[in-house]
C-alpha atoms as a PDB file:
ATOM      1  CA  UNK A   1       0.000   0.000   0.000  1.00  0.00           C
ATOM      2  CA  UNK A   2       0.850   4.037  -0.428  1.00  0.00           C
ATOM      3  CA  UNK A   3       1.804   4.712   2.979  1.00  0.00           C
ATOM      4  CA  UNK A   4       1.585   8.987   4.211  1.00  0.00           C
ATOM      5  CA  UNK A   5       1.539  10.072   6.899  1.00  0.00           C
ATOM      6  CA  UNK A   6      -0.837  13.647   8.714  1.00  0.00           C
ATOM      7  CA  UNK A   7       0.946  16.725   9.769  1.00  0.00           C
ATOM      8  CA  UNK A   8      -1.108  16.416  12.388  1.00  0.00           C
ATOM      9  CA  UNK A   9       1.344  14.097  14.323  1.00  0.00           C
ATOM     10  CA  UNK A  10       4.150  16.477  13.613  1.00  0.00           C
ATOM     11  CA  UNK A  11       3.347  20.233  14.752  1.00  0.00           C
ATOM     12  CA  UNK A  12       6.390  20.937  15.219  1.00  0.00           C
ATOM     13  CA  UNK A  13       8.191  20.309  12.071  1.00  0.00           C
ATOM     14  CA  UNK A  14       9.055  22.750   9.987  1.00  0.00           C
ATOM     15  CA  UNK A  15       8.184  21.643   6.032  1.00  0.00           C
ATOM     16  CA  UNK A  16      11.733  20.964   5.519  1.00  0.00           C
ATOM     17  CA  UNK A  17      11.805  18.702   8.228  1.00  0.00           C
ATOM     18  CA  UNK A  18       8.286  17.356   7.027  1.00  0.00           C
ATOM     19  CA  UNK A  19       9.404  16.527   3.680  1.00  0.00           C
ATOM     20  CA  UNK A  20      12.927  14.996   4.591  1.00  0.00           C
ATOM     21  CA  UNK A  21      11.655  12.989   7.268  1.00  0.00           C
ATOM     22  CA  UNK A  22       9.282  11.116   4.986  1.00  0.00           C
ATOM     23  CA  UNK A  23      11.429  10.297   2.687  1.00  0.00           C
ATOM     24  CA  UNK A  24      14.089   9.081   4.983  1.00  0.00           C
ATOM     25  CA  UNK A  25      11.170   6.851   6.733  1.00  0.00           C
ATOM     26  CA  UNK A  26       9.977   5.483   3.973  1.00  0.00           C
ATOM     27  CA  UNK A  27       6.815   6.751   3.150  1.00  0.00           C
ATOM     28  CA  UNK A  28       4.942   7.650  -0.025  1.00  0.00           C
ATOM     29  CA  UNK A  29       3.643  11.153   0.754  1.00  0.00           C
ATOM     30  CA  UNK A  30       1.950  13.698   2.869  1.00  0.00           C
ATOM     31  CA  UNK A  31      -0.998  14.542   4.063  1.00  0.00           C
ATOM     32  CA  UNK A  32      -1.556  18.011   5.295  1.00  0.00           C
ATOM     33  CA  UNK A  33      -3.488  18.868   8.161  1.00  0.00           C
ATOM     34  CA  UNK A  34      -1.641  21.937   9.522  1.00  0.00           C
ATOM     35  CA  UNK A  35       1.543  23.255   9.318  1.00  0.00           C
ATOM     36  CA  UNK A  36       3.422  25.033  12.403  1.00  0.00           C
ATOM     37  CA  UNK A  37       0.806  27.258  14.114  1.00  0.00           C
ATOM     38  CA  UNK A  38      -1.531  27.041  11.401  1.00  0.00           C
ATOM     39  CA  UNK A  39      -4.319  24.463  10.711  1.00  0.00           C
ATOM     40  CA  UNK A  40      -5.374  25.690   7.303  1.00  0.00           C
ATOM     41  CA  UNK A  41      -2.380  25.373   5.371  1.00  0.00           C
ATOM     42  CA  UNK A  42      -4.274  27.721   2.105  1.00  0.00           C
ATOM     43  CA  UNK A  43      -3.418  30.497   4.824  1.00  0.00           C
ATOM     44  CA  UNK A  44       0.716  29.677   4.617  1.00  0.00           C
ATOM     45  CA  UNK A  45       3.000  31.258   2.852  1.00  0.00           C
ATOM     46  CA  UNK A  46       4.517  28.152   2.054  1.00  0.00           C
ATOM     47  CA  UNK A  47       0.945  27.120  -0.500  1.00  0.00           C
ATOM     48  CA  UNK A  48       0.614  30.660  -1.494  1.00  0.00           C
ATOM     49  CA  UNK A  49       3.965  33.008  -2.581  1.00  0.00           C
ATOM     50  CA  UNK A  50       6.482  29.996  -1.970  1.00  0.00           C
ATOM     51  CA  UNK A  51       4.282  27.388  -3.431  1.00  0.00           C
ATOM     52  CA  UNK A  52       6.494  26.743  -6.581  1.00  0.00           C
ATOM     53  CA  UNK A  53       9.268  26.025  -3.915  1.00  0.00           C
ATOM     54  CA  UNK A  54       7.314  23.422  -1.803  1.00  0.00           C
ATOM     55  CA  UNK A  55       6.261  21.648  -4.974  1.00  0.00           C
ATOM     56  CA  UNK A  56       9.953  21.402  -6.203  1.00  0.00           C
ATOM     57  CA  UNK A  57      10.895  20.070  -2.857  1.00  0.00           C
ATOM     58  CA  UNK A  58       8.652  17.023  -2.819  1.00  0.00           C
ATOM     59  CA  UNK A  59       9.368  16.124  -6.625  1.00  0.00           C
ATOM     60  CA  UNK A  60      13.294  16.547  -5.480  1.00  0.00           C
ATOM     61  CA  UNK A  61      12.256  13.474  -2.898  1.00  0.00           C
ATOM     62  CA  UNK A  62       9.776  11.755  -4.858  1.00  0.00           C
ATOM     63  CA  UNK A  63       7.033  12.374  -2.935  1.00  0.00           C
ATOM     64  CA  UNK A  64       3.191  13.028  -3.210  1.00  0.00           C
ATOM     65  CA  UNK A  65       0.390  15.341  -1.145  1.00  0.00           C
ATOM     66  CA  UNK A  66      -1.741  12.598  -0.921  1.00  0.00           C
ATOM     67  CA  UNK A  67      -4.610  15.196   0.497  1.00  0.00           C
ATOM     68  CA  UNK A  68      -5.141  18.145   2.230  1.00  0.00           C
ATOM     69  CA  UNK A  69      -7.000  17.709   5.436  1.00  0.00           C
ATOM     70  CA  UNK A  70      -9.685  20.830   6.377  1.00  0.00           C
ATOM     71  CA  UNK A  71     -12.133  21.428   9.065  1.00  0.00           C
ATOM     72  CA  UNK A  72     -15.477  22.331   6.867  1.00  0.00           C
ATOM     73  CA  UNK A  73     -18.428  20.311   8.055  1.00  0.00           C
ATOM     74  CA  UNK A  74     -21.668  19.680   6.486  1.00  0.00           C
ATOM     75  CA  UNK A  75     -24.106  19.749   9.496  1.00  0.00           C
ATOM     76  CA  UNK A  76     -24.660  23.453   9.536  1.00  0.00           C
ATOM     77  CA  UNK A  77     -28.815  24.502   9.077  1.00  0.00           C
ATOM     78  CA  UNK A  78     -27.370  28.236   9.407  1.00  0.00           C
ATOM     79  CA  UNK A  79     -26.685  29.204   5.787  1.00  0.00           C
ATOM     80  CA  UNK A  80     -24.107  31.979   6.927  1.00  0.00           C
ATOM     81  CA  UNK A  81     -22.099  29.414   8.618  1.00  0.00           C
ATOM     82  CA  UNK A  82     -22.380  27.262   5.952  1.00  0.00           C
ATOM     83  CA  UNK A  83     -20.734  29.588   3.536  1.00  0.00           C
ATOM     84  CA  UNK A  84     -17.674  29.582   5.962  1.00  0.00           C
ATOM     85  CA  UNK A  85     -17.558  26.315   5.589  1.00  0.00           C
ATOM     86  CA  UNK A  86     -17.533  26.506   1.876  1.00  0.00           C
ATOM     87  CA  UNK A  87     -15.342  29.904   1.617  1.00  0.00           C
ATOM     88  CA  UNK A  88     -12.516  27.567   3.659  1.00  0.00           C
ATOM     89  CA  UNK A  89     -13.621  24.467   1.197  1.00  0.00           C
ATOM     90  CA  UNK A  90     -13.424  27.141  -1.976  1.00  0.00           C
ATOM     91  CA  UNK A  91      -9.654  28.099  -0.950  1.00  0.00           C
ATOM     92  CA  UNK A  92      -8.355  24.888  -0.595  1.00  0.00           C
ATOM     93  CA  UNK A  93      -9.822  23.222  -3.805  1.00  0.00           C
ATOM     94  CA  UNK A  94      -8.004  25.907  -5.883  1.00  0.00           C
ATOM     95  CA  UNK A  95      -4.934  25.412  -3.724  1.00  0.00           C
ATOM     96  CA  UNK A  96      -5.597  21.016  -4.223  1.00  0.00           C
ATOM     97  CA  UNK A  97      -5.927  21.930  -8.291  1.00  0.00           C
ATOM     98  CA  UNK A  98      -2.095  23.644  -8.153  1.00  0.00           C
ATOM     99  CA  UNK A  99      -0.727  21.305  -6.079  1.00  0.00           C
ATOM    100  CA  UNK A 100      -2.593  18.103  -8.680  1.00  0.00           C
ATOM    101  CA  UNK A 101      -4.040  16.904  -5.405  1.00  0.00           C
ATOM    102  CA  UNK A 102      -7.370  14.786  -5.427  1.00  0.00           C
ATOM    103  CA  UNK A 103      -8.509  14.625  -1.890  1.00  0.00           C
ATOM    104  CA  UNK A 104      -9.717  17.087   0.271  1.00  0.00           C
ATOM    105  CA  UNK A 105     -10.816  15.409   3.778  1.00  0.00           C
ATOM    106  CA  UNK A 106     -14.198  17.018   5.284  1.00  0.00           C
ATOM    107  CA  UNK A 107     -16.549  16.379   8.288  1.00  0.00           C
ATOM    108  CA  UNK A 108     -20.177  16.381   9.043  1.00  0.00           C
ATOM    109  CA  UNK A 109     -19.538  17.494  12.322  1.00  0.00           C
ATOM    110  CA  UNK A 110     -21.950  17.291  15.584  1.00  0.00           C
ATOM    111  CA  UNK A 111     -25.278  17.390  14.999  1.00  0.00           C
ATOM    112  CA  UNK A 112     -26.680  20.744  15.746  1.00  0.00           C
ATOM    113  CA  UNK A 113     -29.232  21.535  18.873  1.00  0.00           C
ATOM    114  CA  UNK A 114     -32.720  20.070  18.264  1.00  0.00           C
ATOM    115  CA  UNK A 115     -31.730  17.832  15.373  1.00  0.00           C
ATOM    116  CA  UNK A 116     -31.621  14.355  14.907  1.00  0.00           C
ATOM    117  CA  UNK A 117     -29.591  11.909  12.248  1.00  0.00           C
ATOM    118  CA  UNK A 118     -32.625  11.962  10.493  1.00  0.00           C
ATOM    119  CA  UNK A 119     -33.566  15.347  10.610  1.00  0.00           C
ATOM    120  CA  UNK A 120     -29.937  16.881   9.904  1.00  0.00           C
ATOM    121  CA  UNK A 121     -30.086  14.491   6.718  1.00  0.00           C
ATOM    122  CA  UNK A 122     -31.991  16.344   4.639  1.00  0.00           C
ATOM    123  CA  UNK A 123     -29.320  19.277   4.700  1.00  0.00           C
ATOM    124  CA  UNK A 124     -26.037  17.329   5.160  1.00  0.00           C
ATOM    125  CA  UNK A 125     -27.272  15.759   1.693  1.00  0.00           C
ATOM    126  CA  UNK A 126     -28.081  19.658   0.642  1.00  0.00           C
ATOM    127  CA  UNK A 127     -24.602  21.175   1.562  1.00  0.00           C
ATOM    128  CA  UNK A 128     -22.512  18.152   0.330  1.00  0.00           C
ATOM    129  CA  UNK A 129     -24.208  18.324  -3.349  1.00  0.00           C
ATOM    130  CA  UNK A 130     -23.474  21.996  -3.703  1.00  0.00           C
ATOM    131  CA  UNK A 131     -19.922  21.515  -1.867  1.00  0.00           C
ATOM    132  CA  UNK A 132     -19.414  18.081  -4.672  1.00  0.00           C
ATOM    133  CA  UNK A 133     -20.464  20.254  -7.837  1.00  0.00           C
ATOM    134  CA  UNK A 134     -17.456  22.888  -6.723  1.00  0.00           C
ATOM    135  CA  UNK A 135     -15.510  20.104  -6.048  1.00  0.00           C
ATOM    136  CA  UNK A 136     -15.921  18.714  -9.855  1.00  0.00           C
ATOM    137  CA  UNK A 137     -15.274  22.206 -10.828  1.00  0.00           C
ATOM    138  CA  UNK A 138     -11.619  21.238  -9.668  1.00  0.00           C
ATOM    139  CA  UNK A 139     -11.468  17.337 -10.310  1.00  0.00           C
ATOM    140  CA  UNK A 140     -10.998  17.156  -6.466  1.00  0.00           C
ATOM    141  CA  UNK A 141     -13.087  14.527  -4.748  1.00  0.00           C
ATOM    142  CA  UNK A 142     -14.579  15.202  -1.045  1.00  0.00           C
ATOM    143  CA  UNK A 143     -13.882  12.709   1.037  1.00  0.00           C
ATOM    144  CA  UNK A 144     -16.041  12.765   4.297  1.00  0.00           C
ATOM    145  CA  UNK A 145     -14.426  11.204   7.251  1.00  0.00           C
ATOM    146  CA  UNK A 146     -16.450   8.941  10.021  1.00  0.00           C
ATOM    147  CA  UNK A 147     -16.322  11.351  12.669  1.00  0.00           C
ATOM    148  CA  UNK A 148     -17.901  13.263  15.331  1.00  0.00           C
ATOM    149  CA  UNK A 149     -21.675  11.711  15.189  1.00  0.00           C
ATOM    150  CA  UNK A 150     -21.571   9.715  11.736  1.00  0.00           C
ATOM    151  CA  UNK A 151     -19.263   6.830  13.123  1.00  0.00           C
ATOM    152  CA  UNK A 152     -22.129   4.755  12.594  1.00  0.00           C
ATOM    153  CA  UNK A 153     -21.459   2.946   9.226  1.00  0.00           C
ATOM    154  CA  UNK A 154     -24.794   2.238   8.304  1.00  0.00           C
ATOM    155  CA  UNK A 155     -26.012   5.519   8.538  1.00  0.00           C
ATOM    156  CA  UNK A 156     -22.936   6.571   6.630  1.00  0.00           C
ATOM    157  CA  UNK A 157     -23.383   4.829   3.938  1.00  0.00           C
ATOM    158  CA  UNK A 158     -27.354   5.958   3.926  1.00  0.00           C
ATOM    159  CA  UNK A 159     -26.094   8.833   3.626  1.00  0.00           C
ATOM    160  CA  UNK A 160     -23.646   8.474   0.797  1.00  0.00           C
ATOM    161  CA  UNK A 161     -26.534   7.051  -1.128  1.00  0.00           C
ATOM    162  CA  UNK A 162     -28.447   9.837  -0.328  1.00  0.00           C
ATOM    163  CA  UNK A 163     -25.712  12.347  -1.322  1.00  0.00           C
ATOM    164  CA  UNK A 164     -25.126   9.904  -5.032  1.00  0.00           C
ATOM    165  CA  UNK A 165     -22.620  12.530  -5.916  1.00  0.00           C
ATOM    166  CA  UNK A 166     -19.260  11.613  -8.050  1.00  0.00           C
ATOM    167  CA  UNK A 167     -17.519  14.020  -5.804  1.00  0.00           C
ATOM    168  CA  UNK A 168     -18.463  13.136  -2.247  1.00  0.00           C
ATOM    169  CA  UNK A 169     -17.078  10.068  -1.314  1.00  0.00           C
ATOM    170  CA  UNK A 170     -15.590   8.536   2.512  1.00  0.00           C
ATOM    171  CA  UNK A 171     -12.378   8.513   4.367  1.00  0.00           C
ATOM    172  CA  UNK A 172     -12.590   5.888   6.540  1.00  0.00           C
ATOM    173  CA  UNK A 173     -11.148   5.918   9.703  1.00  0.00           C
ATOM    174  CA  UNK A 174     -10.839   2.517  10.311  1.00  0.00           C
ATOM    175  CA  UNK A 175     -10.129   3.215  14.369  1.00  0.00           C
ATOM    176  CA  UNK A 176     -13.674   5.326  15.104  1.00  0.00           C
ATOM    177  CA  UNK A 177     -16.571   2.895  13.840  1.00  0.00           C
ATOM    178  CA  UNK A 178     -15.135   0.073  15.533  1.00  0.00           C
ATOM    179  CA  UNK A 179     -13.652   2.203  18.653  1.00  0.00           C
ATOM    180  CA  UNK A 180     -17.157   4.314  19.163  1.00  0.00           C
ATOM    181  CA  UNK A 181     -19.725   1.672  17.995  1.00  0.00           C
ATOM    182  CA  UNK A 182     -18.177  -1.823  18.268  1.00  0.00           C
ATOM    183  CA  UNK A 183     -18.560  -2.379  14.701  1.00  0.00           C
ATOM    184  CA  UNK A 184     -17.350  -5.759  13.375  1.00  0.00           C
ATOM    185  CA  UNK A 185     -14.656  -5.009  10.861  1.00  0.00           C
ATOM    186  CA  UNK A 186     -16.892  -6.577   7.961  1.00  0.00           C
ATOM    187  CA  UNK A 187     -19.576  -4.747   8.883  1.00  0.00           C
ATOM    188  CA  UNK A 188     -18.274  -1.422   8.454  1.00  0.00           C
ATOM    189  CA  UNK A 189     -16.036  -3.016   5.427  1.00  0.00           C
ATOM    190  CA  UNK A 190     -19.017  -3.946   3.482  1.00  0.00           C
ATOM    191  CA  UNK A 191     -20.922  -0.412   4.516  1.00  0.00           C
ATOM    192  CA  UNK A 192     -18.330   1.719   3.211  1.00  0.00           C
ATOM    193  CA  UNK A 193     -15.822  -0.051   0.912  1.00  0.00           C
ATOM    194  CA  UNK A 194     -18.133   0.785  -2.024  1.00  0.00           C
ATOM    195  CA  UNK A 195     -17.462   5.107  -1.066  1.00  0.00           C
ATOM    196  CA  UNK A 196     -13.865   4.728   0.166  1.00  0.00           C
ATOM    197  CA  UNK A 197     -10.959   6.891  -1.151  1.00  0.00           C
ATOM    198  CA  UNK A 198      -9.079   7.421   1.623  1.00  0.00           C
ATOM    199  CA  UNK A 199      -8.238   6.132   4.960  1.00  0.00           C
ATOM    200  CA  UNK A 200      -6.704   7.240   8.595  1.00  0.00           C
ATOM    201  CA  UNK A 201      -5.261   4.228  10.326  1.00  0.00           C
ATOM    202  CA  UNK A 202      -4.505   4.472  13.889  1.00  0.00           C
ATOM    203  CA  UNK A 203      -4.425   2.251  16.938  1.00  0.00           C
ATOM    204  CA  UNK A 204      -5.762   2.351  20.392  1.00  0.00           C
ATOM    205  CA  UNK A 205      -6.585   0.395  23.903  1.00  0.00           C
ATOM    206  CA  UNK A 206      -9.650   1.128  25.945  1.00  0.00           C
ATOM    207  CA  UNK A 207      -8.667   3.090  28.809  1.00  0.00           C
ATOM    208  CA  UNK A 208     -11.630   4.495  31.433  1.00  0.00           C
ATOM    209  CA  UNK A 209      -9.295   7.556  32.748  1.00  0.00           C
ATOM    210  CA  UNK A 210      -8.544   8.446  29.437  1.00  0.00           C
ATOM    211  CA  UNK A 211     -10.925  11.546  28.466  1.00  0.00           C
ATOM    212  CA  UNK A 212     -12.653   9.301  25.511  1.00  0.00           C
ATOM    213  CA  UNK A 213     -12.301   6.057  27.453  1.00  0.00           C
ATOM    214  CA  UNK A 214      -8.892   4.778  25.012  1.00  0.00           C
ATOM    215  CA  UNK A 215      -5.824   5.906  24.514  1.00  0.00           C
ATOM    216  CA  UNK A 216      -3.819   5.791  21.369  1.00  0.00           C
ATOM    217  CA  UNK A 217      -0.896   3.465  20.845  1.00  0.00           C
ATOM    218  CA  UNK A 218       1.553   2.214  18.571  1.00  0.00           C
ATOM    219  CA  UNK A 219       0.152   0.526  15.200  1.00  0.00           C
ATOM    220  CA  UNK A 220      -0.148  -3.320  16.259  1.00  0.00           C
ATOM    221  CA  UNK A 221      -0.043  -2.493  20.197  1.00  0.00           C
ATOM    222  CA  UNK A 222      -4.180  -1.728  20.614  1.00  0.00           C
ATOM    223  CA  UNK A 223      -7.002  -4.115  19.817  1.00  0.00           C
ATOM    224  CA  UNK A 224      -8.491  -2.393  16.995  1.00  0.00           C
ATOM    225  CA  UNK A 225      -8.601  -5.164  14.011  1.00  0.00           C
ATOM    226  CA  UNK A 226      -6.602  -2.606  11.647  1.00  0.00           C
ATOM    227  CA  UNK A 227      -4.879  -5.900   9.847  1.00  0.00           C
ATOM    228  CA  UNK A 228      -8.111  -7.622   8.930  1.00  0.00           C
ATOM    229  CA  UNK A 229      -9.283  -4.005   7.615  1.00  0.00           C
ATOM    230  CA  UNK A 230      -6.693  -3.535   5.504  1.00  0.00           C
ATOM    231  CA  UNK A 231      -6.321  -6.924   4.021  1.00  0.00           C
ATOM    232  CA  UNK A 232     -10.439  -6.728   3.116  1.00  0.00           C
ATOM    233  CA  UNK A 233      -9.443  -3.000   1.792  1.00  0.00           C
ATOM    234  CA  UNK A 234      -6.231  -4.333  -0.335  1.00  0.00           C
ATOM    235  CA  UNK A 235      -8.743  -7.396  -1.628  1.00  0.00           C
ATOM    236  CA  UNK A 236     -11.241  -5.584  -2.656  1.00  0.00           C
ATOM    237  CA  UNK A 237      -8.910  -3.171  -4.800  1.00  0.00           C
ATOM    238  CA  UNK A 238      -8.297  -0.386  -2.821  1.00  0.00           C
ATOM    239  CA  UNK A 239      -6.108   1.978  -4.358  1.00  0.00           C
ATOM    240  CA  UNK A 240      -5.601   4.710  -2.051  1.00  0.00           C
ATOM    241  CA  UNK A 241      -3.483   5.714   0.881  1.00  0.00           C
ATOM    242  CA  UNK A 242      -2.545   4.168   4.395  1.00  0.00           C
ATOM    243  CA  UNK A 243      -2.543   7.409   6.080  1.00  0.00           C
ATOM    244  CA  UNK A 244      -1.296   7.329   9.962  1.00  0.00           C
ATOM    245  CA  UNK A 245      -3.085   9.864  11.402  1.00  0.00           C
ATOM    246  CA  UNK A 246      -1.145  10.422  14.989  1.00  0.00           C
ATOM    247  CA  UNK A 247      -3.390  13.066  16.789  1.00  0.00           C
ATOM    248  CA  UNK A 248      -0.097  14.773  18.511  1.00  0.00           C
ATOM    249  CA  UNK A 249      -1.354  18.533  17.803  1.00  0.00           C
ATOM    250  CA  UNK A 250      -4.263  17.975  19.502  1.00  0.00           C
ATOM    251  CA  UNK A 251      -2.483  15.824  22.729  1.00  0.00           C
ATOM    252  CA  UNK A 252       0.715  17.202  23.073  1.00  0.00           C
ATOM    253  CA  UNK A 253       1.731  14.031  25.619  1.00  0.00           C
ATOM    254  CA  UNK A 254       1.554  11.514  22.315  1.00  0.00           C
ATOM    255  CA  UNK A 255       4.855   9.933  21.718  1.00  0.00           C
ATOM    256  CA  UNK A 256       7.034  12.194  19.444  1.00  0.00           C
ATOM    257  CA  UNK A 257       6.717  11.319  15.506  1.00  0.00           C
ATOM    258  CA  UNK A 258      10.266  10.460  15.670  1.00  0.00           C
ATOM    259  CA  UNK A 259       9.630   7.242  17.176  1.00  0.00           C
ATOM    260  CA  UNK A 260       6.035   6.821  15.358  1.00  0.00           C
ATOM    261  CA  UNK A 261       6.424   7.464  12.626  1.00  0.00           C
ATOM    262  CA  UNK A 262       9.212   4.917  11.430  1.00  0.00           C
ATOM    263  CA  UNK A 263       7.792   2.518  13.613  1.00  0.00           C
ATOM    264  CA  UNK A 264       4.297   2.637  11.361  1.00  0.00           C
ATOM    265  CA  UNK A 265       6.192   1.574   8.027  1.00  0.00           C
ATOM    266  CA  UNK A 266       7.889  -0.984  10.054  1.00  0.00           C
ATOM    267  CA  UNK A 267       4.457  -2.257  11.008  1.00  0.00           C
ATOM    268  CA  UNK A 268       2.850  -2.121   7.821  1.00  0.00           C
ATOM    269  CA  UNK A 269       5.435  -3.961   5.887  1.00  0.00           C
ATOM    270  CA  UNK A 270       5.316  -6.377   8.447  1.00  0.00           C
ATOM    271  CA  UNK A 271       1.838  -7.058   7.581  1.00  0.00           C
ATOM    272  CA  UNK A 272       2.731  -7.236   4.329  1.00  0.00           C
ATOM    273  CA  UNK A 273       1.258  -3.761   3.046  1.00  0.00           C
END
């Protein structure tokens, strides 16, 4: 498999350091969620005024963007929210067109106040139709992660049907169906395989003082069944990236990427990805 890793387990790496390291460790390419203090990486001067320079650097070490990661969501009744949402969306498909990037990770996001699943649906389905015909505009493909309150595969993929846009499509994070909901790995496999461009791997052990009862390990060191996942993925002709997704930014106490991050392509090959 294309292995990349998120910028997310490496805030404080400067691109340089970003781009050698991967190389060095072995990996295919990058995903970007952030880069130093900012999240939205359409803001840096490194994808704007120097982004001839960052693209030169990853050719010079053979490496791709496999996505860029952003934090629009789709659950949003308010329509001047909304077009927040899409204003950050609108930047960063221009910015995934120059850098010949086809992925752009999005969210629903928590259901609002007074809503249900089935009441939000309606305008989810709305908002990710109007976001999937920019998206086309740009040959970039949305992929909507299982997060927040869709985790639940079955209602994900009633959704995607819903949605029936070229565009729109899933990143699955193979750790939160199985991690929030208990989902058996074919379950969720045969929910979502059919809408899956991406994926976030990560591992994880339950742990009751931990603030979301588990705590994040090494890849092979938890009990999520990431193996059998990928091995139904890689049979049934997935194409796209192994992304490790290392949530450091967000809990500074995380082992440092340094030791992660090698440690992931170890694991992987070991499985035979």
């Amino acid at each position: 498999m294309k292995l990349a890793f998120t910028t997310l387990g490496c805030p404080a790496w400067t691109l340089r350091q970003i781009v050698d390291n991967a190389a060095a460790m072995g990996y295919d390419a990058v995903d970007f969620r952030g880069l130093g203090d900012q999240i939205d990486v359409s803001k840096c001067p490194e994808f704007n005024e120097r982004l001839n320079e960052t693209k030169q650097m990853f050719a010079d070490h053979g490496l791709a963007i496999s996505g860029l990661a952003l934090s629009a969501r789709f659950a949003v009744p308010d329509p001047l929210e909304m077009q927040q949402h899409m204003d950050e969306l609108s930047r960063n498909l221009e910015l995934a067109a120059r850098l010949d990037t086809h992925i752009l990770r999005v969210f629903g996001g928590r259901i609002p106040e007074g809503y249900t699943v089935d009441t939000i649906t309606p305008i989810v389905v709305e908002n990710l139709r109007r976001a999937g015909d920019l998206a086309g505009q740009y040959h970039v493909t949305l992929a909507l992660e299982t997060h927040d309150d869709w985790t639940d595969s079955t209602v994900f993929a009633r959704l995607m049907r819903k949605v029936n846009h070229p565009y729109v499509r899933v990143l699955w994070d193979l750790h939160h169906p199985y991690r929030a909901n208990g989902e058996a790995a074919d379950l969720t496999y045969h929910n979502l395989a059919p809408f899956t461009v991406s994926t976030h791997i990560k591992d994880s052990l339950p742990d009751p003082t931990a603030r979301h009862g588990y705590r994040y390990v090494l890849l092979g060191e938890g009990d999520v069944p990431l193996k059998t996942m990928l091995d139904m993925l890689v049979r049934g002709g997935y194409d796209g990236y192994a992304i490790l997704e290392w949530e450091k930014r967000w809990i500074p106490d995380l082992a440092e990427p340094e030791v992660v991050f090698p440690q992931f392509v170890q694991k992987m090959r070991e499985w035979g990805f």
